[in-house]
N, C-alpha and C. Protein backbone atom coordinates (compact mmCIF):
# COMPACT_ATOMS: atom_id res chain seq x y z
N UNK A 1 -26.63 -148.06 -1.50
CA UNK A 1 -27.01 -146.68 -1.35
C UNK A 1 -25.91 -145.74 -1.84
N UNK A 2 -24.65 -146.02 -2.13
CA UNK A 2 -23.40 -145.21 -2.66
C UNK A 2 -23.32 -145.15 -3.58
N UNK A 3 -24.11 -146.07 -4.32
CA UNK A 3 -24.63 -145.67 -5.88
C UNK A 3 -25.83 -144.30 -6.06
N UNK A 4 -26.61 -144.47 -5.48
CA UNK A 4 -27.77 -143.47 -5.00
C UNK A 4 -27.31 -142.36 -4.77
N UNK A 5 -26.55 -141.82 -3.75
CA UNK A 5 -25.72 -140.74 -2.95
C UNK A 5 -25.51 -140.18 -3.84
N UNK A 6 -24.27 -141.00 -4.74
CA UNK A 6 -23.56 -140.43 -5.84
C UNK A 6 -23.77 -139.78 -7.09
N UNK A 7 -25.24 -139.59 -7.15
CA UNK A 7 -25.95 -139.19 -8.43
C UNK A 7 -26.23 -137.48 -8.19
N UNK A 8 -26.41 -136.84 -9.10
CA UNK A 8 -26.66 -135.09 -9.25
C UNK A 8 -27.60 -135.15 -10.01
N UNK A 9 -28.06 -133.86 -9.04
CA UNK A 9 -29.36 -133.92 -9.60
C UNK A 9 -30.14 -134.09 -10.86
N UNK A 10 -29.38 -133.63 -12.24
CA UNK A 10 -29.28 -133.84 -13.21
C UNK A 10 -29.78 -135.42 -13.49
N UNK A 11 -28.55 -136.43 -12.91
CA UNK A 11 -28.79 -137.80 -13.56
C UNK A 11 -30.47 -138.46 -12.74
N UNK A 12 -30.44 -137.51 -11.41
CA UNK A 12 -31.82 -138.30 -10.96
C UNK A 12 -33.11 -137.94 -12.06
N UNK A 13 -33.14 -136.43 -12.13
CA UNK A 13 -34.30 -136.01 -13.52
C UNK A 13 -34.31 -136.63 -14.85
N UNK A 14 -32.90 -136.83 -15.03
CA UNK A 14 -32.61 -136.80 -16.66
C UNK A 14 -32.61 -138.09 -17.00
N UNK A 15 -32.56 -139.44 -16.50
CA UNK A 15 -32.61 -140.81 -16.99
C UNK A 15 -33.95 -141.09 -16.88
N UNK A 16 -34.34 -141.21 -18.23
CA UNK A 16 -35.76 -141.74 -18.83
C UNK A 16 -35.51 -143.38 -19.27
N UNK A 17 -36.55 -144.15 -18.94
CA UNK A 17 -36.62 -145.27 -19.47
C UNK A 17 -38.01 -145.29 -20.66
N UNK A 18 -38.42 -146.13 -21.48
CA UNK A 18 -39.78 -146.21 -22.19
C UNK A 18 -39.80 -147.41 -21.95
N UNK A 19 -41.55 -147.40 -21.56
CA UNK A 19 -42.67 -148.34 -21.19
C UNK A 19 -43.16 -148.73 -22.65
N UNK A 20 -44.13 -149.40 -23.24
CA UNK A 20 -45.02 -149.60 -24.40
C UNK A 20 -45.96 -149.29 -24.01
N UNK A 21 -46.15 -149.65 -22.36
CA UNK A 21 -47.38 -148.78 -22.34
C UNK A 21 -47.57 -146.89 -21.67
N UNK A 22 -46.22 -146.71 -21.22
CA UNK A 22 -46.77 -145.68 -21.08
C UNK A 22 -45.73 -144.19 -21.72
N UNK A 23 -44.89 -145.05 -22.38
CA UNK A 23 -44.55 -143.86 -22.96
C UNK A 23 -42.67 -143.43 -22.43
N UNK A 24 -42.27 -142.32 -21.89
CA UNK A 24 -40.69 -141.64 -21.32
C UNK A 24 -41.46 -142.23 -19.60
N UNK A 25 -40.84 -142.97 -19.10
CA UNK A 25 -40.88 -142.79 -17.30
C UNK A 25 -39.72 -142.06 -17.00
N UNK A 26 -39.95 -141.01 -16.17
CA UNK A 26 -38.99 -140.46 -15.76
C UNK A 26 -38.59 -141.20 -14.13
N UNK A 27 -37.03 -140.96 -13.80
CA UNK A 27 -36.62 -141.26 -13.06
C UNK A 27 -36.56 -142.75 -12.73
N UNK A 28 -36.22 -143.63 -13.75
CA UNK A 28 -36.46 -145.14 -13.39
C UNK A 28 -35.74 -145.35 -12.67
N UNK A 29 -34.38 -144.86 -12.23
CA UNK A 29 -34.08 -145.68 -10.82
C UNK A 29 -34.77 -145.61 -9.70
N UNK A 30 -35.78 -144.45 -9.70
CA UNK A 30 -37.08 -144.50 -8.37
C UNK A 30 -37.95 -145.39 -8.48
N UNK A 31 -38.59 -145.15 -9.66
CA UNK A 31 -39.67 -145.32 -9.91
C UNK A 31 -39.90 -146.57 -11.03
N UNK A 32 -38.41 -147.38 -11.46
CA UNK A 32 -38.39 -148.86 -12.02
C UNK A 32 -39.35 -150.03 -11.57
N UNK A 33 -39.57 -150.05 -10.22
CA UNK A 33 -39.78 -151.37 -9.24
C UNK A 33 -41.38 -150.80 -9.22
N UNK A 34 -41.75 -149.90 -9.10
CA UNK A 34 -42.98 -149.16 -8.99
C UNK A 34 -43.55 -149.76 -10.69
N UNK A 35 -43.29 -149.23 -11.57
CA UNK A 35 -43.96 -148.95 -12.96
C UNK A 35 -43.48 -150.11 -13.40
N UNK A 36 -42.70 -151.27 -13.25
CA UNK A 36 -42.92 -152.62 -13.33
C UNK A 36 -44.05 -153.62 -12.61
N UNK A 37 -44.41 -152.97 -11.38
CA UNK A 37 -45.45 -153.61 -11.11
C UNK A 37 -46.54 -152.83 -11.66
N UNK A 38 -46.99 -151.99 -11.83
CA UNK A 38 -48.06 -151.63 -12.60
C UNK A 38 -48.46 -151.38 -13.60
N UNK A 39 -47.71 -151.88 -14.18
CA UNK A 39 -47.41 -152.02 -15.40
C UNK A 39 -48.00 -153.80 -15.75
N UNK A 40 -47.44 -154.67 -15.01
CA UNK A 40 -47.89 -155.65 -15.24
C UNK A 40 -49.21 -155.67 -14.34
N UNK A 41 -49.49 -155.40 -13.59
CA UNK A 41 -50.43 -155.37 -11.90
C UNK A 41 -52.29 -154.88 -12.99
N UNK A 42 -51.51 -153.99 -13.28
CA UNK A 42 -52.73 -152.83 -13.25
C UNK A 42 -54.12 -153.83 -14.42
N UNK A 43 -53.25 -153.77 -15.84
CA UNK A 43 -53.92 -154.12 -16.64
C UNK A 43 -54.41 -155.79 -16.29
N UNK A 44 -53.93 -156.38 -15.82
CA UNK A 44 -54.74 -158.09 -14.88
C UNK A 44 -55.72 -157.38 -14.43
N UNK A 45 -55.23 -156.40 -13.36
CA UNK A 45 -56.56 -156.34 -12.21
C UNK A 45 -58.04 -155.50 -13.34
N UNK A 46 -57.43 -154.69 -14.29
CA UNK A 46 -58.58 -154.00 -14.80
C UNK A 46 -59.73 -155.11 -15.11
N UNK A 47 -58.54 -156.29 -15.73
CA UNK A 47 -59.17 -157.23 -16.99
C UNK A 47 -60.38 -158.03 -16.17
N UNK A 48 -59.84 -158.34 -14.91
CA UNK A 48 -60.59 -159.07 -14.03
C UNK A 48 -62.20 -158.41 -13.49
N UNK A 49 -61.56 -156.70 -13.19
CA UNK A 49 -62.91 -156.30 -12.63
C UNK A 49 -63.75 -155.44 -13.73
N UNK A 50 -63.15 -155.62 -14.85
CA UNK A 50 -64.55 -154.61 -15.91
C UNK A 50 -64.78 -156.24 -17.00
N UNK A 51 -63.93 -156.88 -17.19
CA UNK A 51 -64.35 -157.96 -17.94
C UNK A 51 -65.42 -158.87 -17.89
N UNK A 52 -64.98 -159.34 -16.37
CA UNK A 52 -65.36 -160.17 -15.85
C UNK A 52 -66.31 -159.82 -14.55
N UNK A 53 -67.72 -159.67 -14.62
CA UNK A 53 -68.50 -158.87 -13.94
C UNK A 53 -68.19 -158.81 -12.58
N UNK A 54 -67.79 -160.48 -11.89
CA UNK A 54 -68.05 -160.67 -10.63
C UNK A 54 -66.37 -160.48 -9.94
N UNK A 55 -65.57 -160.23 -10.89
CA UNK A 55 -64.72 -159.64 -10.00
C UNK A 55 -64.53 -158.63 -9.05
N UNK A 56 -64.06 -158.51 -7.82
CA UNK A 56 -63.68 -157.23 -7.20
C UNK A 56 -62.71 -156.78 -7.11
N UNK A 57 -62.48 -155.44 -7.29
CA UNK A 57 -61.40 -154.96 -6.55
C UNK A 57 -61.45 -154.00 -5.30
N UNK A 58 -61.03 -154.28 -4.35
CA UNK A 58 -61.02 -153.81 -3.12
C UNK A 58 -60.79 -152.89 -2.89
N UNK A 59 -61.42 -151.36 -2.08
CA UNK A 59 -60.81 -149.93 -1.98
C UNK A 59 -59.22 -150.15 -1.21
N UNK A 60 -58.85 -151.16 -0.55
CA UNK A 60 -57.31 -150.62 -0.06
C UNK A 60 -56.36 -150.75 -1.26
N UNK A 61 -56.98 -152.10 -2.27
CA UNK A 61 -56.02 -152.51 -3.22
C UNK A 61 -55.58 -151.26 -4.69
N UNK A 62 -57.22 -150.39 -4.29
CA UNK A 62 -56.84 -149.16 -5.09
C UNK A 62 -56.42 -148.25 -4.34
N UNK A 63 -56.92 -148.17 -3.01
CA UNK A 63 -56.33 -147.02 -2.66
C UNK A 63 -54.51 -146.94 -2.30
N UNK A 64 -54.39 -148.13 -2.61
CA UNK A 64 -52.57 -148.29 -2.80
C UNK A 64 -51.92 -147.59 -4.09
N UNK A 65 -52.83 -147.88 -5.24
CA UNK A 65 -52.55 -147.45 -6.90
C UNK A 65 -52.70 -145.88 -6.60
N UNK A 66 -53.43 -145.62 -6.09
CA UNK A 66 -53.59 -143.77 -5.50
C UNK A 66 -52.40 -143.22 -5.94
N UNK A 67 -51.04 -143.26 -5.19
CA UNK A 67 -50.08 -142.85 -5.67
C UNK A 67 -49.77 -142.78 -6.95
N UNK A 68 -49.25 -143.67 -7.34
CA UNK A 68 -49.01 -144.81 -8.74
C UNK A 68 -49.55 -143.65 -9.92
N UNK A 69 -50.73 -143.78 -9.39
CA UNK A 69 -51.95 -142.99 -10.08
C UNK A 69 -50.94 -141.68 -10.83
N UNK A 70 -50.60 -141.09 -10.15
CA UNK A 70 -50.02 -139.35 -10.24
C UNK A 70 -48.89 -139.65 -11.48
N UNK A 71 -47.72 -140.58 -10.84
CA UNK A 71 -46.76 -140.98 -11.40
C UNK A 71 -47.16 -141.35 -12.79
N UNK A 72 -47.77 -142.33 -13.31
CA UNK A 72 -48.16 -142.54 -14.33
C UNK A 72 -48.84 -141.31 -15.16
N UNK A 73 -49.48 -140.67 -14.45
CA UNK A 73 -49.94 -139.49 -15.30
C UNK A 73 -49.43 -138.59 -15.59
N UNK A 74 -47.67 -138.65 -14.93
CA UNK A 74 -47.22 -137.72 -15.52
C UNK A 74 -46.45 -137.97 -16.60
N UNK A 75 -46.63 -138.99 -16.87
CA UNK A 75 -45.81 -139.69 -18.05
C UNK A 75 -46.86 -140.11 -18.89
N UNK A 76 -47.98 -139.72 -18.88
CA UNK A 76 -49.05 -140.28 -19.82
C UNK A 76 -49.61 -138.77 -20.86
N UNK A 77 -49.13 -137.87 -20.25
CA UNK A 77 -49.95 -136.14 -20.97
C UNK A 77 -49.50 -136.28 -22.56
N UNK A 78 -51.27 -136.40 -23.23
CA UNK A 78 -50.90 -136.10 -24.38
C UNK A 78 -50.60 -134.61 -24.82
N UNK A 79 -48.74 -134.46 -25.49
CA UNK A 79 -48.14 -133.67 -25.63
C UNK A 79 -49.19 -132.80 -26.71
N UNK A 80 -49.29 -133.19 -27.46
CA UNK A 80 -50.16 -132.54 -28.50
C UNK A 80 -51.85 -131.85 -28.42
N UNK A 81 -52.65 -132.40 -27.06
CA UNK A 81 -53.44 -132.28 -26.43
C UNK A 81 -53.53 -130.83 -25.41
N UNK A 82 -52.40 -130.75 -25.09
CA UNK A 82 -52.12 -129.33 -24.06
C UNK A 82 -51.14 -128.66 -24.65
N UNK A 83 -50.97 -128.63 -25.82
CA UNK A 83 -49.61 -127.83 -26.65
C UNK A 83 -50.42 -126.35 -26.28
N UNK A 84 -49.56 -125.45 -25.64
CA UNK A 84 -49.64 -124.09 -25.36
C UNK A 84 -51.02 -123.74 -24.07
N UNK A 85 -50.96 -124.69 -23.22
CA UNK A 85 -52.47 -124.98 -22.49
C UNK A 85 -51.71 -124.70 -20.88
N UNK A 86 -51.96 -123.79 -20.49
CA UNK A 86 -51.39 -123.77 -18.67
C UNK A 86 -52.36 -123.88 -17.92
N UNK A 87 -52.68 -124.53 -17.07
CA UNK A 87 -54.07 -124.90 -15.89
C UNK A 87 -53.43 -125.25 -14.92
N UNK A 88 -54.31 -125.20 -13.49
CA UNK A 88 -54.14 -125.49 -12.35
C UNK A 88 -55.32 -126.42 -12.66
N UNK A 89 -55.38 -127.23 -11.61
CA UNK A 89 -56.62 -127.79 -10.98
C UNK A 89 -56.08 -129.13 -10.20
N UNK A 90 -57.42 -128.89 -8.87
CA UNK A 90 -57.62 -130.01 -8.08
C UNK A 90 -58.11 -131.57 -7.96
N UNK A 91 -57.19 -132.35 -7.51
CA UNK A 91 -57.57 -133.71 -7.41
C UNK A 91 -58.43 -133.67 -5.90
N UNK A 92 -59.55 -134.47 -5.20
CA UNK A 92 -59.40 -135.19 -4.28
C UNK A 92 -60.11 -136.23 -4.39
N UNK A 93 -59.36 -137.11 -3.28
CA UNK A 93 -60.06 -138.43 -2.88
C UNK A 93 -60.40 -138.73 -1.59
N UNK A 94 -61.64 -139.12 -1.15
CA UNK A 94 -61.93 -139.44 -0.02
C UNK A 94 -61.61 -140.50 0.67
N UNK A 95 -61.92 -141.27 1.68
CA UNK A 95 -61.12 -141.99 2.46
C UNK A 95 -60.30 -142.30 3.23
N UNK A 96 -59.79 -143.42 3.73
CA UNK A 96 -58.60 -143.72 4.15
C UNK A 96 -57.15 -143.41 3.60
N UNK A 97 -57.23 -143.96 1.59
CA UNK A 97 -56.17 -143.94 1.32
C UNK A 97 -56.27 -142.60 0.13
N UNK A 98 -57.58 -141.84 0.57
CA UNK A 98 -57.10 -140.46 0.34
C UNK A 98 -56.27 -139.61 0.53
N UNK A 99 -56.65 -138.14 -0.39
CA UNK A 99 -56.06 -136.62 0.31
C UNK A 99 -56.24 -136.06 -1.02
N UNK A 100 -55.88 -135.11 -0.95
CA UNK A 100 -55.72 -133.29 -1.96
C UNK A 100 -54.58 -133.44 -2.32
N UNK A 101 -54.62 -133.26 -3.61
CA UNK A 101 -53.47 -132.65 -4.48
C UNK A 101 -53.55 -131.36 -5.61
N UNK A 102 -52.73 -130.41 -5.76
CA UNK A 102 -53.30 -129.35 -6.47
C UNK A 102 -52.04 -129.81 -7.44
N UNK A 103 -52.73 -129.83 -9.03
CA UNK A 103 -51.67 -129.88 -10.17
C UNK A 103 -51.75 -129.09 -11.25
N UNK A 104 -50.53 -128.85 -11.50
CA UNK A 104 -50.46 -127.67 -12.39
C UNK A 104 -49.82 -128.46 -13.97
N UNK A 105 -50.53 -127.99 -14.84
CA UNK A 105 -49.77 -128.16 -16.35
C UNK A 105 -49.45 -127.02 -17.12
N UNK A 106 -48.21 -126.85 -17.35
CA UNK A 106 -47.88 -125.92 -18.22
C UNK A 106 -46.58 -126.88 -19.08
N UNK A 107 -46.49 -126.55 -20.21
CA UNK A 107 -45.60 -126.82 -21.83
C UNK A 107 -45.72 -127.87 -21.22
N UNK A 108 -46.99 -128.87 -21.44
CA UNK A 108 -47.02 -130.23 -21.15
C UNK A 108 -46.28 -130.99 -19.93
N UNK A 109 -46.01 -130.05 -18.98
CA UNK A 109 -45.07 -130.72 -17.87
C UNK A 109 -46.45 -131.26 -17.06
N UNK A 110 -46.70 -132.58 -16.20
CA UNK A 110 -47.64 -132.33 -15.52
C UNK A 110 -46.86 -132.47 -13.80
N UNK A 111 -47.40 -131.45 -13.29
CA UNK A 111 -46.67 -131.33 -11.55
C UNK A 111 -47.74 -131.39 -10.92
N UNK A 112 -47.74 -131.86 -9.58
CA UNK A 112 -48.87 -131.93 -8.66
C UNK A 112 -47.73 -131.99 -7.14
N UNK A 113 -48.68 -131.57 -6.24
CA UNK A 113 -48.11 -131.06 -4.98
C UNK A 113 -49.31 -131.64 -3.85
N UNK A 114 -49.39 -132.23 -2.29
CA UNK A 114 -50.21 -132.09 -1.72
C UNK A 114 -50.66 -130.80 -1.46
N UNK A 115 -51.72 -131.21 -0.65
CA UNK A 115 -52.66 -130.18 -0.43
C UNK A 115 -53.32 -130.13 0.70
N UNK A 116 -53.71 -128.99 1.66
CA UNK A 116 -54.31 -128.83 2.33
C UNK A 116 -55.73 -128.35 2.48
N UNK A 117 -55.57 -127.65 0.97
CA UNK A 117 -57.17 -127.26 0.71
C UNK A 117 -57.12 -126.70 -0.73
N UNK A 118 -57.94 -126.65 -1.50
CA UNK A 118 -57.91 -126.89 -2.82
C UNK A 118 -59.01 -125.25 -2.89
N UNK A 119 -58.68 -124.45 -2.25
CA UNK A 119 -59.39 -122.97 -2.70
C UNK A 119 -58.44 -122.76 -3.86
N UNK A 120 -59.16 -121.55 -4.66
CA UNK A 120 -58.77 -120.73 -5.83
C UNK A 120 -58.70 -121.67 -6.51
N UNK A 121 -58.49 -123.07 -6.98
CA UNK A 121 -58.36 -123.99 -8.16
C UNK A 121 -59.81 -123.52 -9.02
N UNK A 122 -59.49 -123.35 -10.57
CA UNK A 122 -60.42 -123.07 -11.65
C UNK A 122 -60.86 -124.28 -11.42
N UNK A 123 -60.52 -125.73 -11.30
CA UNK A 123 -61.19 -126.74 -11.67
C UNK A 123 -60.87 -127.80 -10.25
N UNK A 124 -61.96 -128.74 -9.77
CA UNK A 124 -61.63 -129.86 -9.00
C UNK A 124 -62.35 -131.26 -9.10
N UNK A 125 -61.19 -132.16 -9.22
CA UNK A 125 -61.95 -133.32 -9.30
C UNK A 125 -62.14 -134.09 -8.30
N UNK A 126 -63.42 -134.59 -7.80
CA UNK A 126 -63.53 -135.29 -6.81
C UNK A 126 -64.29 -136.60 -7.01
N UNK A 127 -63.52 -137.51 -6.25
CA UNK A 127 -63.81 -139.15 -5.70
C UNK A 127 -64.01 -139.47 -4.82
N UNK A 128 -65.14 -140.34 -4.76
CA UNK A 128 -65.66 -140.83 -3.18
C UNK A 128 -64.27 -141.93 -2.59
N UNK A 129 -63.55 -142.09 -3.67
CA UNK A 129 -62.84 -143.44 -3.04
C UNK A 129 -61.30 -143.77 -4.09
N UNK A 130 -60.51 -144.32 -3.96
CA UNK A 130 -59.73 -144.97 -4.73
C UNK A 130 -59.73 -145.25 -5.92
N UNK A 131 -60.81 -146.19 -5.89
CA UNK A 131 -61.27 -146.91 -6.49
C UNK A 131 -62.08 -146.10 -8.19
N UNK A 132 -62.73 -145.46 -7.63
CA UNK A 132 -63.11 -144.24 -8.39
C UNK A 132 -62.14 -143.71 -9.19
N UNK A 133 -61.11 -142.77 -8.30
CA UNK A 133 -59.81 -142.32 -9.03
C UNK A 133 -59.45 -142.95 -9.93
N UNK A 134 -58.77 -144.56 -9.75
CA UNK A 134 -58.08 -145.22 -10.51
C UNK A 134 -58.89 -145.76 -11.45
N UNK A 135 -60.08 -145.52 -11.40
CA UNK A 135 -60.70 -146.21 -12.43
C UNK A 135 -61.21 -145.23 -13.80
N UNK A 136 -61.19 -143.65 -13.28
CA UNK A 136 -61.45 -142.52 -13.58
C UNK A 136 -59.67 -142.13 -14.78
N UNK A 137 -59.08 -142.63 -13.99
CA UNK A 137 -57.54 -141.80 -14.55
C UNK A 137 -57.47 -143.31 -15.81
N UNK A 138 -57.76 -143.82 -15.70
CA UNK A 138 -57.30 -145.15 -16.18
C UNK A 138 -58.41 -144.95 -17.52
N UNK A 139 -59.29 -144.65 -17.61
CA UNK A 139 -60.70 -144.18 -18.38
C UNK A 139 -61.32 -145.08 -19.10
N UNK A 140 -61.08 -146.14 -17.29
CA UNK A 140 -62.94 -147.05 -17.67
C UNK A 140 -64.21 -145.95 -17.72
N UNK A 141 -64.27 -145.12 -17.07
CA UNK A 141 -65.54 -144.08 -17.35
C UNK A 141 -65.10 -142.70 -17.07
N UNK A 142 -66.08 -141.40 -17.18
CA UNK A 142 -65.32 -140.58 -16.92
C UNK A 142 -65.67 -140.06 -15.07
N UNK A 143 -65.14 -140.70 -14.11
CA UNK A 143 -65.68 -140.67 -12.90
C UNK A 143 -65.57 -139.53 -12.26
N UNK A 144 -66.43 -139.39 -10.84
CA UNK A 144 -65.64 -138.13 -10.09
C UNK A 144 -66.69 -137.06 -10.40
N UNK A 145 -66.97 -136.37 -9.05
CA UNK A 145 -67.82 -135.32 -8.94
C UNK A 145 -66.63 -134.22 -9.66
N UNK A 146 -67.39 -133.01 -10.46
CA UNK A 146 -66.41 -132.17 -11.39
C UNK A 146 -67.32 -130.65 -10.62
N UNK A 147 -66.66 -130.13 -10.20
CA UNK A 147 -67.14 -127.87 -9.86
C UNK A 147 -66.07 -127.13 -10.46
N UNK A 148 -66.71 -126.64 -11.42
CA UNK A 148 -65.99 -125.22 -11.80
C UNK A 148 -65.68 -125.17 -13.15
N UNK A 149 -64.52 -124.57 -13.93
CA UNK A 149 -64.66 -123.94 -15.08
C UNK A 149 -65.15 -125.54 -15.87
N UNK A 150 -65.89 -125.06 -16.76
CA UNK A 150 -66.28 -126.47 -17.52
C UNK A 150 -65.25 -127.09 -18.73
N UNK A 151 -64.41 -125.73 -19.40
CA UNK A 151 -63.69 -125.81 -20.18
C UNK A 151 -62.06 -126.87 -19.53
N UNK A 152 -61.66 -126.05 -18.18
CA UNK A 152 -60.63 -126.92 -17.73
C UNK A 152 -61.19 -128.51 -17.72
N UNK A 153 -62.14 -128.71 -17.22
CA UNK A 153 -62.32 -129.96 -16.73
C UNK A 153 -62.74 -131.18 -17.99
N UNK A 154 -63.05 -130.36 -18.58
CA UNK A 154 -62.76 -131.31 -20.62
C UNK A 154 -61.63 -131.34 -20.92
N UNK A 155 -60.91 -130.09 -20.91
CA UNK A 155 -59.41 -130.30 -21.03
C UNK A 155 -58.40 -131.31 -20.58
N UNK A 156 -59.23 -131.43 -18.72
CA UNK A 156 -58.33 -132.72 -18.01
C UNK A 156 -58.32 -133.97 -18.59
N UNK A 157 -60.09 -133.84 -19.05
CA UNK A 157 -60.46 -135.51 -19.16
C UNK A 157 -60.22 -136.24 -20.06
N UNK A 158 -59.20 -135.02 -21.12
CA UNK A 158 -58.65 -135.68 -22.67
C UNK A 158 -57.63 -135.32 -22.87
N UNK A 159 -56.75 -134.95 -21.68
CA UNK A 159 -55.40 -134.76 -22.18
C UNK A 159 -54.44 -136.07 -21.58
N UNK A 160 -54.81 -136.71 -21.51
CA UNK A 160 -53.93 -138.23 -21.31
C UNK A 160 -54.00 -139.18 -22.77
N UNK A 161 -53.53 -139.87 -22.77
CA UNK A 161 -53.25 -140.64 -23.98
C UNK A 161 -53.71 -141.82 -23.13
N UNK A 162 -55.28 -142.71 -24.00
CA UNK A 162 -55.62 -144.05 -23.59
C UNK A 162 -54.14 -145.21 -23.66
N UNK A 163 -54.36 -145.52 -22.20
CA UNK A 163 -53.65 -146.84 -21.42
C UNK A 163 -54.56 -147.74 -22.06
């Protein structure tokens, strides 16, 4: 941990590692042990449950990737996709290993924050489940109940770069 301590804030933001698959990870000393397993994790489990019909994947086993989910997407925004593009808009997911998040993109940064309630958002996306989400962000289909501006919510659903 005196390695940890010893860092400013600077070196925690500013050390990027690259994935092949996903591009600058920021903060790999957090988030190394994380984006190594899903990194290897993710693409097995996809292969198993869209390949291979009778596979399952279980809502806790996604609703664990839930997190994961955010992290990766913020390292996934195609830069060229939102060049000069500022939006708000709402995530939720239902469930257990739900909740609300309100995220904002501006000069391609993507930030997201919990949430307690997702009023005033131009745009919200909603999932019955985990499972949904991760399968939605990941873009086996384009999932998720969508209310409100129609323009943001095309914007969301193509500004990631296919995983």
């Amino acid at each position: 941990m005196t390695v940890f301590d010893a860092l400013t804030p600077e070196e925690w933001g500013g050390f990027n590692c690259r994935s092949s698959l996903h591009g600058a990870i920021a903060n790999a000393f957090l988030f190394q042990p994380s984006t190594s397993w899903t990194t290897v994790c993710i693409p097995g489990t996809w292969a198993g449950v869209w390949v291979r019909k009778d596979a399952k994947l279980d809502k806790r086993t996604a609703g664990v990737l839930v997190p994961f989910m955010f992290v990766l997407m913020m390292s996934t925004v195609d830069q060229e996709s939102v060049k000069g593009w500022i939006s708000k808009f709402g995530v939720k997911v239902d469930g257990e290993w739900g909740g609300q998040w309100r995220v904002r993109v501006k000069d391609g940064a993507f930030t997201y924050e919990p949430a307690d309630n997702l009023d005033g958002m131009p745009a919200v996306f909603h999932f019955k489940n985990g499972l949904g989400f991760c399968a939605h962000y990941l873009q086996r289909f384009p999932g998720g109940e969508t209310s409100g501006d129609s323009k943001v919510i095309d914007q969301v659903r193509h500004m990631f770069f296919r995983i």
